[in-house]
PDB file of N, CA and C in Angstrom:
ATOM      1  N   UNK A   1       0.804  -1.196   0.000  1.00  0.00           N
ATOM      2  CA  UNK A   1       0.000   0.000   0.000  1.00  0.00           C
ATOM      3  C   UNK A   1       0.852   1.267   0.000  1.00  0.00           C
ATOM      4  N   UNK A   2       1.913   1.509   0.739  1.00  0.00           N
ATOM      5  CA  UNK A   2       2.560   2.561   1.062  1.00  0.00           C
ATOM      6  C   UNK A   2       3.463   2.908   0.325  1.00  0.00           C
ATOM      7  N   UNK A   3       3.568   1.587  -0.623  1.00  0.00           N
ATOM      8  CA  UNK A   3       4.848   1.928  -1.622  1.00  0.00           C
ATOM      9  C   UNK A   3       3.923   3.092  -2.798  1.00  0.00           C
ATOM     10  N   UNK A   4       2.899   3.423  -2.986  1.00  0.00           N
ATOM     11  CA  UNK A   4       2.119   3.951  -3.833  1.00  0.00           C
ATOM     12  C   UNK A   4       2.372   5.381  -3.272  1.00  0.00           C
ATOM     13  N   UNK A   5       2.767   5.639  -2.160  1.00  0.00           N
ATOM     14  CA  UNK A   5       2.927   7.169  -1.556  1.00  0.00           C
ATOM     15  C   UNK A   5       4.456   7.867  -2.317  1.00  0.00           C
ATOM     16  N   UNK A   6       3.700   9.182  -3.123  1.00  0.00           N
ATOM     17  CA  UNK A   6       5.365   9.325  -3.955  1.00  0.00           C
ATOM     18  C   UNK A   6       5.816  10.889  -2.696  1.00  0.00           C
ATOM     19  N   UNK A   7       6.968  10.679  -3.055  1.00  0.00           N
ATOM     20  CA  UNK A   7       7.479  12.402  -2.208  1.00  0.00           C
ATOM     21  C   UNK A   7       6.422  13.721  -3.364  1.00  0.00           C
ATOM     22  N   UNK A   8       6.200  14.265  -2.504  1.00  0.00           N
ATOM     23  CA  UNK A   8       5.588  15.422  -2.511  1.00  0.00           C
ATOM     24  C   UNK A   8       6.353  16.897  -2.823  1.00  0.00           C
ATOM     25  N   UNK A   9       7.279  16.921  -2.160  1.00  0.00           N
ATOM     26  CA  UNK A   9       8.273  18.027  -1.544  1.00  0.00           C
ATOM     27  C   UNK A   9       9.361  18.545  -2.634  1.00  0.00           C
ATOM     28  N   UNK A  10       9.236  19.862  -3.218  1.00  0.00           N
ATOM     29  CA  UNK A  10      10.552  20.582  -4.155  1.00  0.00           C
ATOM     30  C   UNK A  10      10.089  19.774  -5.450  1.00  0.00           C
ATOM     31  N   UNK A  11       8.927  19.872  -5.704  1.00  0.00           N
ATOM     32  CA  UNK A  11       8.502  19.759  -7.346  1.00  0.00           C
ATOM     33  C   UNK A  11       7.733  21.101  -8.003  1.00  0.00           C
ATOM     34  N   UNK A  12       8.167  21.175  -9.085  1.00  0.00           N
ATOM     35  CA  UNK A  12       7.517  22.407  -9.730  1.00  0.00           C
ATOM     36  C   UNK A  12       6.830  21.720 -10.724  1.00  0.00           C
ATOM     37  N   UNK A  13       5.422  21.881 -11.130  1.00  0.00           N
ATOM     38  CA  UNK A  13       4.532  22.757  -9.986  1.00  0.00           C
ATOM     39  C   UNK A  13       4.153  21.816  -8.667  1.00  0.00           C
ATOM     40  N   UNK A  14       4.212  22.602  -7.885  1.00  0.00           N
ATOM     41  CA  UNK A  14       3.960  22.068  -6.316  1.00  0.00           C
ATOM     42  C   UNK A  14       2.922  20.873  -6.471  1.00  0.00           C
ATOM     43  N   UNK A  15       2.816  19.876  -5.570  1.00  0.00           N
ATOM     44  CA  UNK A  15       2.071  18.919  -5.627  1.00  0.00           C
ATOM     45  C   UNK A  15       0.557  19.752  -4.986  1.00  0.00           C
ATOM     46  N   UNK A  16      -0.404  19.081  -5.738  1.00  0.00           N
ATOM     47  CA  UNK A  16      -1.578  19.697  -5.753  1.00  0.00           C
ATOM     48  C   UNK A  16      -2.435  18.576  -4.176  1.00  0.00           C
ATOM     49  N   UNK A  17      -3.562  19.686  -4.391  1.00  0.00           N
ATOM     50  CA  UNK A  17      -4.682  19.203  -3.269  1.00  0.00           C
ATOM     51  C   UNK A  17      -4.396  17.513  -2.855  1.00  0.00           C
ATOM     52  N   UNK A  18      -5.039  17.141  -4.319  1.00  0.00           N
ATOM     53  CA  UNK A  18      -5.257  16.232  -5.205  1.00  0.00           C
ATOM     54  C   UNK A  18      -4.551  14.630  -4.703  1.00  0.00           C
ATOM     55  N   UNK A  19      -3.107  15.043  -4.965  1.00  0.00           N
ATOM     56  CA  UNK A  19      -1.908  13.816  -4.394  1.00  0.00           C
ATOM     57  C   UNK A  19      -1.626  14.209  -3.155  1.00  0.00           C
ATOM     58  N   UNK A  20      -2.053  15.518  -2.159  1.00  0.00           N
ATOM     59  CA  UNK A  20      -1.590  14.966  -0.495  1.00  0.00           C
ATOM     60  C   UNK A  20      -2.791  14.210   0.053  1.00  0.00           C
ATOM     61  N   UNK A  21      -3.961  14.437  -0.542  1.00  0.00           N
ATOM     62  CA  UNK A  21      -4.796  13.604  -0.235  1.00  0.00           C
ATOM     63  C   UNK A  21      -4.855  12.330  -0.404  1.00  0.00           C
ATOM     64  N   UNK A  22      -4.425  12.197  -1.729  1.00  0.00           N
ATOM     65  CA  UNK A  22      -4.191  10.655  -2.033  1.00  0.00           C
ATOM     66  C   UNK A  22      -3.087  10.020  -1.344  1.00  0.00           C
ATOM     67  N   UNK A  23      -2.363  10.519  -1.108  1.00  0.00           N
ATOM     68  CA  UNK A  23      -1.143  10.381   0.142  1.00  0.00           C
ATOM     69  C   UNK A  23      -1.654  10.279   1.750  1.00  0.00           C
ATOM     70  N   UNK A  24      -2.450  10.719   1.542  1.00  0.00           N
ATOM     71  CA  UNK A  24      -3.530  10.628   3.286  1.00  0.00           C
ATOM     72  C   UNK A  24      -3.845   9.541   3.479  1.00  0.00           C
ATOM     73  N   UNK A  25      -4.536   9.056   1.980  1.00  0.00           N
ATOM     74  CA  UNK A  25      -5.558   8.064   2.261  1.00  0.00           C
ATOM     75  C   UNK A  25      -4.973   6.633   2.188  1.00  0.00           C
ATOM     76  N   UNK A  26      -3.693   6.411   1.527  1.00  0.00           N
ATOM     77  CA  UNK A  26      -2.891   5.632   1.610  1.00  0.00           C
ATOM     78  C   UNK A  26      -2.327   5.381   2.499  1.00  0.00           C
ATOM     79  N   UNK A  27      -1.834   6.514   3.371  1.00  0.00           N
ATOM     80  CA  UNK A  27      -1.326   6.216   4.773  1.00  0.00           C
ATOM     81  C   UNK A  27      -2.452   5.658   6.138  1.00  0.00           C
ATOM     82  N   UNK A  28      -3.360   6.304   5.909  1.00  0.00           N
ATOM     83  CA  UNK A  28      -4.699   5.910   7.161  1.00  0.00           C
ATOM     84  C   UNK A  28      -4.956   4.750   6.462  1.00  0.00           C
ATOM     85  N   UNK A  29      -5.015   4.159   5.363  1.00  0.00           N
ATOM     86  CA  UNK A  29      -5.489   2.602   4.746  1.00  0.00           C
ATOM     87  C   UNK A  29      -4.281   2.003   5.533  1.00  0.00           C
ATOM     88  N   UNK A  30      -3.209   2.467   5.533  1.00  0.00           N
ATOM     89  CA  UNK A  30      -2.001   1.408   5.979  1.00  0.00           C
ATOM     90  C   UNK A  30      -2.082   1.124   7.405  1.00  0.00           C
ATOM     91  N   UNK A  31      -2.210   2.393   8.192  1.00  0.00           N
ATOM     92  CA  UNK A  31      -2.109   1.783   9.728  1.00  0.00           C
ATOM     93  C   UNK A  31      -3.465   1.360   9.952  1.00  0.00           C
ATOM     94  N   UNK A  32      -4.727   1.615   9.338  1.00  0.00           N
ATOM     95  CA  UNK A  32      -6.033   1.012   9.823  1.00  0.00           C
ATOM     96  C   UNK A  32      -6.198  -0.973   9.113  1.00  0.00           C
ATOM     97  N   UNK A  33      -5.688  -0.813   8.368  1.00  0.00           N
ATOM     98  CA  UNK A  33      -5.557  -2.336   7.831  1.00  0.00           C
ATOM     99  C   UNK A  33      -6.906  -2.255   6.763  1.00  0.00           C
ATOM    100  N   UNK A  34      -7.495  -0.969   6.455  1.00  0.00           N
ATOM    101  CA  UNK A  34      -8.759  -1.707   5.726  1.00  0.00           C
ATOM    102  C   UNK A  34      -8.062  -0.614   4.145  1.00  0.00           C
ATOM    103  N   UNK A  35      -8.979  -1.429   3.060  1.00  0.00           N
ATOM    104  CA  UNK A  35      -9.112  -0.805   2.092  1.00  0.00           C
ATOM    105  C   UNK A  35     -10.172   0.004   1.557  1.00  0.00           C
ATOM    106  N   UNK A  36     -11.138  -0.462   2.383  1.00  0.00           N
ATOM    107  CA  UNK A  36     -12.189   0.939   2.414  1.00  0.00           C
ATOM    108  C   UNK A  36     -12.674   0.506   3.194  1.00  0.00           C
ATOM    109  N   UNK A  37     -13.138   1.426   4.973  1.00  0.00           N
ATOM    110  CA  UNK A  37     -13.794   0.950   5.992  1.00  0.00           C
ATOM    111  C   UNK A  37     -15.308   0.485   5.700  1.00  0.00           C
ATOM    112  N   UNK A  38     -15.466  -0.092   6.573  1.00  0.00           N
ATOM    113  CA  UNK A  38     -17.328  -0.693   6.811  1.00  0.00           C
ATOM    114  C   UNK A  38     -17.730   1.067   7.091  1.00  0.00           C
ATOM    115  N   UNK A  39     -19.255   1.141   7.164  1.00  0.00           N
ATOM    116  CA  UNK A  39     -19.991   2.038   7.324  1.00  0.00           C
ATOM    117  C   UNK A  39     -19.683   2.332   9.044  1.00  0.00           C
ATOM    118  N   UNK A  40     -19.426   1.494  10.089  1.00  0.00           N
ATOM    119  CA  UNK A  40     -19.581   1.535  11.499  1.00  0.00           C
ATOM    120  C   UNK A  40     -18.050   2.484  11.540  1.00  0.00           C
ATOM    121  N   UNK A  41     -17.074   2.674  10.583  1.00  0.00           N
ATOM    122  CA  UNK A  41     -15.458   3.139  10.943  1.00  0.00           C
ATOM    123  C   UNK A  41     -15.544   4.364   9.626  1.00  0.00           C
ATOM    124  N   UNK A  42     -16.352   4.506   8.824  1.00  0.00           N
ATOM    125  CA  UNK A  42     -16.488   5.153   7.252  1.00  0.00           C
ATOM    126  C   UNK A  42     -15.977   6.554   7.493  1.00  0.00           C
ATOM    127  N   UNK A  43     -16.896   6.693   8.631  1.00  0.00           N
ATOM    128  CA  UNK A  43     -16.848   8.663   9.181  1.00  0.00           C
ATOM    129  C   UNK A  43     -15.230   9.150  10.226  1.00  0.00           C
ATOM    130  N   UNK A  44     -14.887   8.239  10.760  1.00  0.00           N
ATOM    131  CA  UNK A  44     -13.698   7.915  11.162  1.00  0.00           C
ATOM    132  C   UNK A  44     -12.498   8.008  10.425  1.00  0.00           C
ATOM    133  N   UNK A  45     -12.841   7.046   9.690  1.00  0.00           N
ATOM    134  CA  UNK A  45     -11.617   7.146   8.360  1.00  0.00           C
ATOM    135  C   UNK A  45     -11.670   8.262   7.896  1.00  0.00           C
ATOM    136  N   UNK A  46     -12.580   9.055   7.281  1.00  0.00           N
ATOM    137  CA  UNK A  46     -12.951   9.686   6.598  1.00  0.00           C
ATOM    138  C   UNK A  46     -12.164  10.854   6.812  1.00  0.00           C
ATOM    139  N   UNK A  47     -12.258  11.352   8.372  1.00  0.00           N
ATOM    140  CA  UNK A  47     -11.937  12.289   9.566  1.00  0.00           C
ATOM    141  C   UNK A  47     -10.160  11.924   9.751  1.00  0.00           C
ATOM    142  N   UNK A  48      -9.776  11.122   9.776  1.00  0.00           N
ATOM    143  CA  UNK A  48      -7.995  10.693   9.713  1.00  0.00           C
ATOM    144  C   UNK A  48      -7.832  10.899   8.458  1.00  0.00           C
ATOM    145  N   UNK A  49      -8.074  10.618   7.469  1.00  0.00           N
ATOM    146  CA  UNK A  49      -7.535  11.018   5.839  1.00  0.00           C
ATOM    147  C   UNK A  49      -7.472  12.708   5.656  1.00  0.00           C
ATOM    148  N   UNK A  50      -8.459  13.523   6.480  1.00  0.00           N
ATOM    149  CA  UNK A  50      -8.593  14.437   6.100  1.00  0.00           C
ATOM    150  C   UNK A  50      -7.894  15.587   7.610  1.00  0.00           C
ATOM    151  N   UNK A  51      -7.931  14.764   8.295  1.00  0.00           N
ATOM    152  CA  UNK A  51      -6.578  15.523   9.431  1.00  0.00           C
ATOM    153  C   UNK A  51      -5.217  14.689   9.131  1.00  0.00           C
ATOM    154  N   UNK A  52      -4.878  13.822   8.303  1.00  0.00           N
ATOM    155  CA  UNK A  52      -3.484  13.330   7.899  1.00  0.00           C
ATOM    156  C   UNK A  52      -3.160  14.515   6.963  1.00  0.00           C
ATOM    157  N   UNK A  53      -3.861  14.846   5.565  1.00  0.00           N
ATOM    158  CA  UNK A  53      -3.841  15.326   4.991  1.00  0.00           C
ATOM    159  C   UNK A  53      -3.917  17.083   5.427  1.00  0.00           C
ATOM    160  N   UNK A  54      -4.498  17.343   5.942  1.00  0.00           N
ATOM    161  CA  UNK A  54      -4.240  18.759   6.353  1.00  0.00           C
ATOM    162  C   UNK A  54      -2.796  19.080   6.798  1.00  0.00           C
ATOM    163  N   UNK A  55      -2.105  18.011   7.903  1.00  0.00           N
ATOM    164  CA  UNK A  55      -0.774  17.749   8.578  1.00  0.00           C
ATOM    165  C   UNK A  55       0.653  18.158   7.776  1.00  0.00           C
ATOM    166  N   UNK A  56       0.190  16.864   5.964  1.00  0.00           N
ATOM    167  CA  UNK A  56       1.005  16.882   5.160  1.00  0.00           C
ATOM    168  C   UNK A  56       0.911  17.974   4.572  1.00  0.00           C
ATOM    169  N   UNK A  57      -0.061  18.973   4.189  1.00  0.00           N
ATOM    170  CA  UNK A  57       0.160  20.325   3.414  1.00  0.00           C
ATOM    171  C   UNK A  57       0.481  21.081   4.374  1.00  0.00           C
ATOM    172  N   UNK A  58       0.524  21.006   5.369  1.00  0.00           N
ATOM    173  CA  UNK A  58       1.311  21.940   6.399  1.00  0.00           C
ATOM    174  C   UNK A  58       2.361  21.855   6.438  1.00  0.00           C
ATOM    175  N   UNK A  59       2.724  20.577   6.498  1.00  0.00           N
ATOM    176  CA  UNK A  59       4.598  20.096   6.596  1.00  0.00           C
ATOM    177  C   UNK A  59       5.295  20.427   5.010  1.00  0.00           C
ATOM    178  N   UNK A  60       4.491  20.077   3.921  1.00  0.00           N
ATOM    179  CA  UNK A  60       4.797  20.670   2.286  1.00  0.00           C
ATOM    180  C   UNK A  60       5.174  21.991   2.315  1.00  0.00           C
ATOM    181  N   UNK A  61       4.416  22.842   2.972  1.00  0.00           N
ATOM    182  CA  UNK A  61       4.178  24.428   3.025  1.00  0.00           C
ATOM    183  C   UNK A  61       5.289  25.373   4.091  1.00  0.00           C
ATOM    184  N   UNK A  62       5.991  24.033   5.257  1.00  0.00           N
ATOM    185  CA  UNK A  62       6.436  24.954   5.886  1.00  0.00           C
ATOM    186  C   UNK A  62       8.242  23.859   5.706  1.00  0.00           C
ATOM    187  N   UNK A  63       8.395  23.167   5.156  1.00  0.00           N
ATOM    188  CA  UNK A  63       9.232  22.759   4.683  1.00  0.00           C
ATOM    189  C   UNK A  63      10.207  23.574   4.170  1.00  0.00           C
ATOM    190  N   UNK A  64      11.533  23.836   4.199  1.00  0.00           N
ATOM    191  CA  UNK A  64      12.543  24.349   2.944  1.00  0.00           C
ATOM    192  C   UNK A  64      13.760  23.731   2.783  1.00  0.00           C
ATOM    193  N   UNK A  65      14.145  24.032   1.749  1.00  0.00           N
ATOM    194  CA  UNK A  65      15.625  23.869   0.876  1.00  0.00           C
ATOM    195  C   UNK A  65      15.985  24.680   0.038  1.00  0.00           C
ATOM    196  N   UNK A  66      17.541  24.498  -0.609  1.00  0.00           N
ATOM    197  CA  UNK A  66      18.075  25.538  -0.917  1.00  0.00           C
ATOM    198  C   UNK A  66      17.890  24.929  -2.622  1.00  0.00           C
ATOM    199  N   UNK A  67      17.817  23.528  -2.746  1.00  0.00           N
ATOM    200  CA  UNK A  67      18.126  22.202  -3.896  1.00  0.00           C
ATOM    201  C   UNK A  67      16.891  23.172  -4.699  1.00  0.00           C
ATOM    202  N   UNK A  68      17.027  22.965  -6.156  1.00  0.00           N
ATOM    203  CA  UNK A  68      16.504  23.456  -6.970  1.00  0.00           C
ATOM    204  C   UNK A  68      14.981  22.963  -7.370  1.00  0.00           C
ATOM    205  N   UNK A  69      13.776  22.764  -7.449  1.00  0.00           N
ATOM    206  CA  UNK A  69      12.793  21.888  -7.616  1.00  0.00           C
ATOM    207  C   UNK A  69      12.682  21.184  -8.640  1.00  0.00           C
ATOM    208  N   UNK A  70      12.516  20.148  -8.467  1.00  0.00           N
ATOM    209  CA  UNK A  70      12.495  19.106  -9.433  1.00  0.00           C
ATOM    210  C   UNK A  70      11.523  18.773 -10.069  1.00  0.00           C
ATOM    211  N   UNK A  71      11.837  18.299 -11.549  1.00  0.00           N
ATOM    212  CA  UNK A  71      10.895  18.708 -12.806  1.00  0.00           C
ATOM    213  C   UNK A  71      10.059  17.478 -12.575  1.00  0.00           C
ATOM    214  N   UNK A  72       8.818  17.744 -12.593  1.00  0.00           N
ATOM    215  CA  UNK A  72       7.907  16.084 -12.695  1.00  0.00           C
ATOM    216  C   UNK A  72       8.046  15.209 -13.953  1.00  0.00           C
ATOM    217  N   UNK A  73       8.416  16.194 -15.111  1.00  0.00           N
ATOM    218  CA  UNK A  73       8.266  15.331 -16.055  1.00  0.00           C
ATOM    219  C   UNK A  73       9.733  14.291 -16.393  1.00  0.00           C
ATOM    220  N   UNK A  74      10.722  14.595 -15.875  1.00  0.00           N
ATOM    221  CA  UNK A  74      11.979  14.185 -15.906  1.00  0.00           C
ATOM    222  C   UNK A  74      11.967  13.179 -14.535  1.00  0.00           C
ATOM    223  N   UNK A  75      11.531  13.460 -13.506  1.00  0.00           N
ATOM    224  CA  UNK A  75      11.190  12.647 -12.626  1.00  0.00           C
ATOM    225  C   UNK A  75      10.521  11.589 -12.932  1.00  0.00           C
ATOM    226  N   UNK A  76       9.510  11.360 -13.292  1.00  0.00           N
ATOM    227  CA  UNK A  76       8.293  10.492 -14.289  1.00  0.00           C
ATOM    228  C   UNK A  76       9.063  10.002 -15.455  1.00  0.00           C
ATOM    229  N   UNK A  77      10.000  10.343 -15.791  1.00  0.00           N
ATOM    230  CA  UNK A  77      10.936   9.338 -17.177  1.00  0.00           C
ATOM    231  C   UNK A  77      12.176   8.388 -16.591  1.00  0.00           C
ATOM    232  N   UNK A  78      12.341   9.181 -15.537  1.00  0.00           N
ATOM    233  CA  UNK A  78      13.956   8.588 -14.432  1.00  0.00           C
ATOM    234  C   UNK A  78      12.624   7.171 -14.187  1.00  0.00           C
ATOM    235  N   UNK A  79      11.600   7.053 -13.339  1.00  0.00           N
ATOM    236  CA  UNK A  79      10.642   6.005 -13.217  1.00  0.00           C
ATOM    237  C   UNK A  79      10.639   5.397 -14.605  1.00  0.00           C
ATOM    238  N   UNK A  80       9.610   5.740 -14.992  1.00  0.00           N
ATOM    239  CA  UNK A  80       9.741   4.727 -16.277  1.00  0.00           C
ATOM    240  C   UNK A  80      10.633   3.514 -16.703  1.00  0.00           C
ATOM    241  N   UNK A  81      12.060   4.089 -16.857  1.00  0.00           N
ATOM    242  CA  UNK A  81      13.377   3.874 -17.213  1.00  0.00           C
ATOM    243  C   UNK A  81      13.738   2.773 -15.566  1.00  0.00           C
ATOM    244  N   UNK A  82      13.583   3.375 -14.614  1.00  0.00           N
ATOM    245  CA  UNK A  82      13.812   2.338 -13.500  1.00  0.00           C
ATOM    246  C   UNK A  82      12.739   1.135 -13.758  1.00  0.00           C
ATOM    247  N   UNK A  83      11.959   1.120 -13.836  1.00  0.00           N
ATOM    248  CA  UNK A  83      10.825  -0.074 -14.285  1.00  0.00           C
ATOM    249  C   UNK A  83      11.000  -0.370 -15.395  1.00  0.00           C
ATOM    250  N   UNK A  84      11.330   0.453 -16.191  1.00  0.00           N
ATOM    251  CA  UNK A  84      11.796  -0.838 -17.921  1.00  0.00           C
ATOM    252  C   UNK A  84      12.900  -1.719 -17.692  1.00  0.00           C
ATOM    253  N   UNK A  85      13.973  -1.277 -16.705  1.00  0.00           N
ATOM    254  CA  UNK A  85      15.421  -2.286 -16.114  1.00  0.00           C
ATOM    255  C   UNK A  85      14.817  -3.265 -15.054  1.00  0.00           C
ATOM    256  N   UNK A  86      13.749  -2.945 -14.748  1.00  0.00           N
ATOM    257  CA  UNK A  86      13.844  -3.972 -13.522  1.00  0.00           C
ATOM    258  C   UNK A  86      12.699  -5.157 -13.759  1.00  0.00           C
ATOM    259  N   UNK A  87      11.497  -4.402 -14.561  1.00  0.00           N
ATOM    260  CA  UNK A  87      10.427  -5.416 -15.098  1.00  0.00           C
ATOM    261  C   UNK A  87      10.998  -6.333 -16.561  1.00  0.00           C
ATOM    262  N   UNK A  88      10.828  -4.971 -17.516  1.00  0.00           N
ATOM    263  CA  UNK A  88      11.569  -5.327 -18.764  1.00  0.00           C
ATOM    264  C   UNK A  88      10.671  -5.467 -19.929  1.00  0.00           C
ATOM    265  N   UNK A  89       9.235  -4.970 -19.174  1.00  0.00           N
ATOM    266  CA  UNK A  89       8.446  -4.825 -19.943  1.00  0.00           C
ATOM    267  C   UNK A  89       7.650  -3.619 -19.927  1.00  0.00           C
ATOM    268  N   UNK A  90       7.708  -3.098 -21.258  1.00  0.00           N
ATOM    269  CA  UNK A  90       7.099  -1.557 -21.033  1.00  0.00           C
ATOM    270  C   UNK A  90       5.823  -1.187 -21.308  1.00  0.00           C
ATOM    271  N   UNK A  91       4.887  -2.403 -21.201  1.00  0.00           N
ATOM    272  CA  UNK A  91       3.305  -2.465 -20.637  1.00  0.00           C
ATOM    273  C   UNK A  91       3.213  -2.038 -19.309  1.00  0.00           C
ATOM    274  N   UNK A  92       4.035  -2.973 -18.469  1.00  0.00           N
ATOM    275  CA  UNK A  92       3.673  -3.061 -17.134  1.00  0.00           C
ATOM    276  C   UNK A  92       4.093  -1.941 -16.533  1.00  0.00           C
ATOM    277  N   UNK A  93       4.580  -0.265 -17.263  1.00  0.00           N
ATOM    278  CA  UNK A  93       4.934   1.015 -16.815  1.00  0.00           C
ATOM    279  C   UNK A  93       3.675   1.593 -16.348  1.00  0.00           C
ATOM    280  N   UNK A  94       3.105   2.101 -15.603  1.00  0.00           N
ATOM    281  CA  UNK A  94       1.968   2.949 -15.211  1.00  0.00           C
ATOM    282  C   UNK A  94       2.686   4.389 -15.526  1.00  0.00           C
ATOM    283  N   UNK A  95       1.551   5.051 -15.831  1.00  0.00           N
ATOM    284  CA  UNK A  95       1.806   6.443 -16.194  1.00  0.00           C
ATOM    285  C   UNK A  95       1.010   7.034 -15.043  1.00  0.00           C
ATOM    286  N   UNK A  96       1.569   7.924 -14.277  1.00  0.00           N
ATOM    287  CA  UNK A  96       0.915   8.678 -13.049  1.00  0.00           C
ATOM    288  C   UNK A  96      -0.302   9.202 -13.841  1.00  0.00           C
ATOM    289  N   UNK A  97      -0.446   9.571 -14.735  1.00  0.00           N
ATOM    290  CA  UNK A  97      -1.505  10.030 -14.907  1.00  0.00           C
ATOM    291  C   UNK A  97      -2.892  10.091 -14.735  1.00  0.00           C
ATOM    292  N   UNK A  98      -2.099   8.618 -14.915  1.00  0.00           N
ATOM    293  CA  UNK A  98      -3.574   7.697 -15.077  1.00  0.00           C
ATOM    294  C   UNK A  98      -4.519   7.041 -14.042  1.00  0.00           C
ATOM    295  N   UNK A  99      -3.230   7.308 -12.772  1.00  0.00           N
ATOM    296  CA  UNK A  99      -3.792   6.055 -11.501  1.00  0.00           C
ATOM    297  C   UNK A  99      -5.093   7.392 -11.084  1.00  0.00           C
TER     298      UNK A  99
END
């Protein structure tokens, strides 16, 4: 599950709403053990994804470095290229785009 959480931090353009959330919800799936709670834990979960996520755009926002920000799209080809050496097949590449 957690391997799906990418760094966030010193990308231009800044990581959006969008992926710290999806980064929330990956992390509260990991320590709760479920992949989508029952209705009795739903509002719960719901409430940790969305105070995880508030946490991480706080820590994004108050974060610094001096390192230059790094390009997504060159980042996203360095991947690619690590999964074409290690699978060897360039079906099995996911394109962030898409997840």
């Amino acid at each position: 599950m957690c391997r799906n959480i990418r760094t966030l931090f010193n990308f231009e353009p800044a990581a959006t709403e969008y992926e710290v959330t999806a980064a929330a919800v990956q992390f509260v799936r990991k320590l709760s053990g479920f992949n989508a709670p029952s209705k009795a834990n739903e509002e719960v979960f719901q409430r940790a994804v969305e105070e995880v996520a508030a946490a991480a755009q706080k820590l994004l926002d108050n974060l610094v470095t001096n390192a230059q920000p790094r390009n997504r799209e060159v980042e996203q080809e360095r991947a690619r290229a690590r999964s074409l050496k290690r699978f060897g097949n360039p079906l099995a590449v996911i394109d962030e785009d898409e997840e």
